[in-house]
Protein backbone atom coordinates (compact mmCIF):
# COMPACT_ATOMS: atom_id res chain seq x y z
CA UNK A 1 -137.39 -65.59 -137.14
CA UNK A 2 -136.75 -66.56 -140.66
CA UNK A 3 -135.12 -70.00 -139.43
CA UNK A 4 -138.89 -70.80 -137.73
CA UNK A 5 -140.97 -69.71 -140.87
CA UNK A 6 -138.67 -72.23 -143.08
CA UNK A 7 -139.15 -75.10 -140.63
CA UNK A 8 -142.97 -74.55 -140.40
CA UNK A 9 -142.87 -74.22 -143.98
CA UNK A 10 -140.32 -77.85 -144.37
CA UNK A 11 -143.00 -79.22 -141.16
CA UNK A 12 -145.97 -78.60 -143.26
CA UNK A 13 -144.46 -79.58 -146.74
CA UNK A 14 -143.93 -82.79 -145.35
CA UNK A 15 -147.72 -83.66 -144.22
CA UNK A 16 -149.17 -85.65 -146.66
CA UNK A 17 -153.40 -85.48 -146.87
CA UNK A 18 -155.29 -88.40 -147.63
CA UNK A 19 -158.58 -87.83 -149.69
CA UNK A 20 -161.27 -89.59 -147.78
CA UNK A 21 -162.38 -91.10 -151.14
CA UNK A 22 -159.25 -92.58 -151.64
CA UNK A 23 -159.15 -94.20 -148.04
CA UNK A 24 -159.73 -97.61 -147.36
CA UNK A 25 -162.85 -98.04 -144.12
CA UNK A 26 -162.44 -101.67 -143.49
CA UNK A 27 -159.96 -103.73 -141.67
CA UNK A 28 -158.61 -105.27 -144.77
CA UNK A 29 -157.91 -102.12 -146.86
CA UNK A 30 -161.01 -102.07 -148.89
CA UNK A 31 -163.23 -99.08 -149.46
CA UNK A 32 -167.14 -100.36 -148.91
CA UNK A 33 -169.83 -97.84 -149.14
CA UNK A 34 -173.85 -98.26 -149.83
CA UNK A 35 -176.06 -96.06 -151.78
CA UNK A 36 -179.44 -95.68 -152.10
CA UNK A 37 -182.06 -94.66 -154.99
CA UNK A 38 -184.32 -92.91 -154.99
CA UNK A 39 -183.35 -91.23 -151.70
CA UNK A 40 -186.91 -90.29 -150.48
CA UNK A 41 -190.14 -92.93 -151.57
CA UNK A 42 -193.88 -93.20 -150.71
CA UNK A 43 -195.16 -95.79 -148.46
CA UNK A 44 -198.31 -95.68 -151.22
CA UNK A 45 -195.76 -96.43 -154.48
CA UNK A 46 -196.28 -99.78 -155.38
CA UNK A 47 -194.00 -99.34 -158.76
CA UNK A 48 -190.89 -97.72 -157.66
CA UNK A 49 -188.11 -99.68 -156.07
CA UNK A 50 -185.53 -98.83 -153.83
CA UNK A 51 -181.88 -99.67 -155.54
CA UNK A 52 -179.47 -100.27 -152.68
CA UNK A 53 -176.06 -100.59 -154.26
CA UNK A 54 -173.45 -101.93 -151.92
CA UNK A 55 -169.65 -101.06 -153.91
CA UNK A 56 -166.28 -102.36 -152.55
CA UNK A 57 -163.37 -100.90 -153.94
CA UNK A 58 -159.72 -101.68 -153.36
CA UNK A 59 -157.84 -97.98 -153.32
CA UNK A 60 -154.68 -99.09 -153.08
CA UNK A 61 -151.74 -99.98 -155.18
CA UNK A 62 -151.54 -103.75 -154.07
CA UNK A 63 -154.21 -106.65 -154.96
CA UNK A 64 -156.21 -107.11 -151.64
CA UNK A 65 -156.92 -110.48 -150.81
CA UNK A 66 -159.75 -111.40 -148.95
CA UNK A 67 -161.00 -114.70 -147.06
CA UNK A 68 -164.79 -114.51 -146.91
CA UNK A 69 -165.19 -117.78 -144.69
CA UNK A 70 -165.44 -120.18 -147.70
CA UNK A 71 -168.09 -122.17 -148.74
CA UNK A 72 -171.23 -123.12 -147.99
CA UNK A 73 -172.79 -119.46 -148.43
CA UNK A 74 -174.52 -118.80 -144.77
CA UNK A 75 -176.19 -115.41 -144.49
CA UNK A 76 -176.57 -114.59 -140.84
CA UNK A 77 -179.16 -111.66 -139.27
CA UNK A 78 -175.25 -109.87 -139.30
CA UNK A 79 -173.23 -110.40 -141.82
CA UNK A 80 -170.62 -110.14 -139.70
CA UNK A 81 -171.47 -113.55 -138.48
CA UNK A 82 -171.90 -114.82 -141.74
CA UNK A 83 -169.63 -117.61 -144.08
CA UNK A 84 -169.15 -117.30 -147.69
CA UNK A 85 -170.88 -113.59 -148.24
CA UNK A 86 -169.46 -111.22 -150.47
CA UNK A 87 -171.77 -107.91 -151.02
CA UNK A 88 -174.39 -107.83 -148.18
CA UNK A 89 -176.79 -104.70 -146.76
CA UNK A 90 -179.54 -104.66 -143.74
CA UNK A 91 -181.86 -101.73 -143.22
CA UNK A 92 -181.63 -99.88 -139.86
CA UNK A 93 -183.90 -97.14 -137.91
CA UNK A 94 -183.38 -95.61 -134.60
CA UNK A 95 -185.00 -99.10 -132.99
CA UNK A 96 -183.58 -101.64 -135.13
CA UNK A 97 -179.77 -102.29 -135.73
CA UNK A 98 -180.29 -104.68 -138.56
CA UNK A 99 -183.58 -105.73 -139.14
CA UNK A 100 -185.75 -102.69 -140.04
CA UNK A 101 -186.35 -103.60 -143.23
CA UNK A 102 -185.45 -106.46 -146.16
CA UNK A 103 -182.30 -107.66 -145.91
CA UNK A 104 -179.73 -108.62 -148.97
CA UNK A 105 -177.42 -110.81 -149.47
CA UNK A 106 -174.76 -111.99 -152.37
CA UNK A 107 -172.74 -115.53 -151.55
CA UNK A 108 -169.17 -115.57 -153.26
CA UNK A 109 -166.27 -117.69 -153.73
CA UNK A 110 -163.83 -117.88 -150.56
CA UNK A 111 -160.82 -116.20 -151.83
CA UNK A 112 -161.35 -112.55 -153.54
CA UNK A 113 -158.97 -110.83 -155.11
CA UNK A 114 -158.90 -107.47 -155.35
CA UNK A 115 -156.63 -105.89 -158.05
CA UNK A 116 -155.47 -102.23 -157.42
CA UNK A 117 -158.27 -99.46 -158.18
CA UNK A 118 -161.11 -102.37 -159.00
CA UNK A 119 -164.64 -101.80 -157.76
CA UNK A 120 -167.10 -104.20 -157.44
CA UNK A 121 -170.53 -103.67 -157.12
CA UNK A 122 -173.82 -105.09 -156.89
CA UNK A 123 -178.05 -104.07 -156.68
CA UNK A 124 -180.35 -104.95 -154.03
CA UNK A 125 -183.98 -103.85 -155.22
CA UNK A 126 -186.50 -103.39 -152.57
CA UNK A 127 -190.31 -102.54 -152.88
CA UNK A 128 -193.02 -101.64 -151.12
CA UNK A 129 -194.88 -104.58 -151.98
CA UNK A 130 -192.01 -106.89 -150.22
CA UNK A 131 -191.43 -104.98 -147.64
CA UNK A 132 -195.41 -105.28 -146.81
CA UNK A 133 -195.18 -108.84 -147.34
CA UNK A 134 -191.89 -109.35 -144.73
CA UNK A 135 -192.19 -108.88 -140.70
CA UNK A 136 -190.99 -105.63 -141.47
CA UNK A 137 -192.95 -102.59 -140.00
CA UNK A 138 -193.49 -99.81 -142.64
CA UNK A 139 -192.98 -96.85 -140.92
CA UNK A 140 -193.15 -93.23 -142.76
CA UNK A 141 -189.50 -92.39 -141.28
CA UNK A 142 -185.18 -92.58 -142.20
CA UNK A 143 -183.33 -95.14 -142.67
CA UNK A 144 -179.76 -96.37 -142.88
CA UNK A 145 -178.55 -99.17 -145.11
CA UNK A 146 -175.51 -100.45 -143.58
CA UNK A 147 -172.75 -102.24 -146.23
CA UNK A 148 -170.88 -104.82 -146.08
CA UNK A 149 -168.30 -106.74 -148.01
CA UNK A 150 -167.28 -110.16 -146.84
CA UNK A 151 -168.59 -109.28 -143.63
CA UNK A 152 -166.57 -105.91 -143.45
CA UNK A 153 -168.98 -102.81 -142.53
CA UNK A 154 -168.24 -99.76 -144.61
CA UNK A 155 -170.47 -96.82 -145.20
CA UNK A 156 -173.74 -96.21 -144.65
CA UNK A 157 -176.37 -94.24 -146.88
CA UNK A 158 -179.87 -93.07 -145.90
CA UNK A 159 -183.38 -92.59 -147.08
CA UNK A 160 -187.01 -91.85 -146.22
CA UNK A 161 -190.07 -93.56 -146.45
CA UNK A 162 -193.16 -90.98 -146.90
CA UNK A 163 -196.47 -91.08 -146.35
């Protein structure tokens, strides 16, 4: 009985657990995530904005290097489609993938480099005001902002739009 305990014990000792914020979410080994200030914002506020960060961070112990599809910068309805993007977010609802709201875009050279533990970051501001002004409908509701870094989806954040 002893002999079973000690190999569950060696079985178990030998499992190693990954801390999902230390995990990469993309393809290429990068860790891309969106979020959202503030998280809940009146249809009626025509002062506040909506800060959408989008952050890419290499976890790893190896520079990351990443071919964004070069030059000229192309944003595309998807940035997965798109050439020469590095941070990029759309707005989604439960009708609209993509295009639910102002999108944002951030062109970037065609080789990034990504030294171990770096994070790079960058603000998309959204008001009321431009979202009025787009062929956006403003709907009192939640919504996802979907990241992405050269084209690479990560993770999502959410917020509301109130009456």
């Amino acid at each position: 009985m002893s002999f079973f305990l000690f190999a569950a014990a060696t079985a178990l000792a030998c499992v190693h657990i990954i801390d999902p914020r230390e995990a990469a979410n993309t393809d290429v080994g990068l860790q891309v995530w969106a979020q959202v200030s503030p998280l809940t914002l009146s249809i009626r506020d025509t002062v506040t904005r909506l800060r959408i960060r989008v952050s890419a961070k290499n976890p790893g112990r190896d520079t990351i290097r990443v071919n964004n599809g070069g030059l000229p910068c192309s944003a595309t309805p998807d940035p997965v489609d798109g050439r020469g993007l590095q941070h990029s977010m759309r707005i989604a609802d439960a009708n609209e993938d993509l295009n639910a709201g102002p999108p944002g875009d951030a062109c970037g050279t065609t080789l990034l480099l990504f030294p171990p533990r770096r994070t790079r970051a960058i603000d998309f501001f959204v008001t009321i005001k431009g979202w009025k002004a787009g062929p956006w409908p403003l709907v009192t509701q939640g919504y996802r902002v979907r990241s992405y870094f050269a084209g690479y989806e990560g993770e999502s954040a959410e917020f509301t739009l109130v009456p």
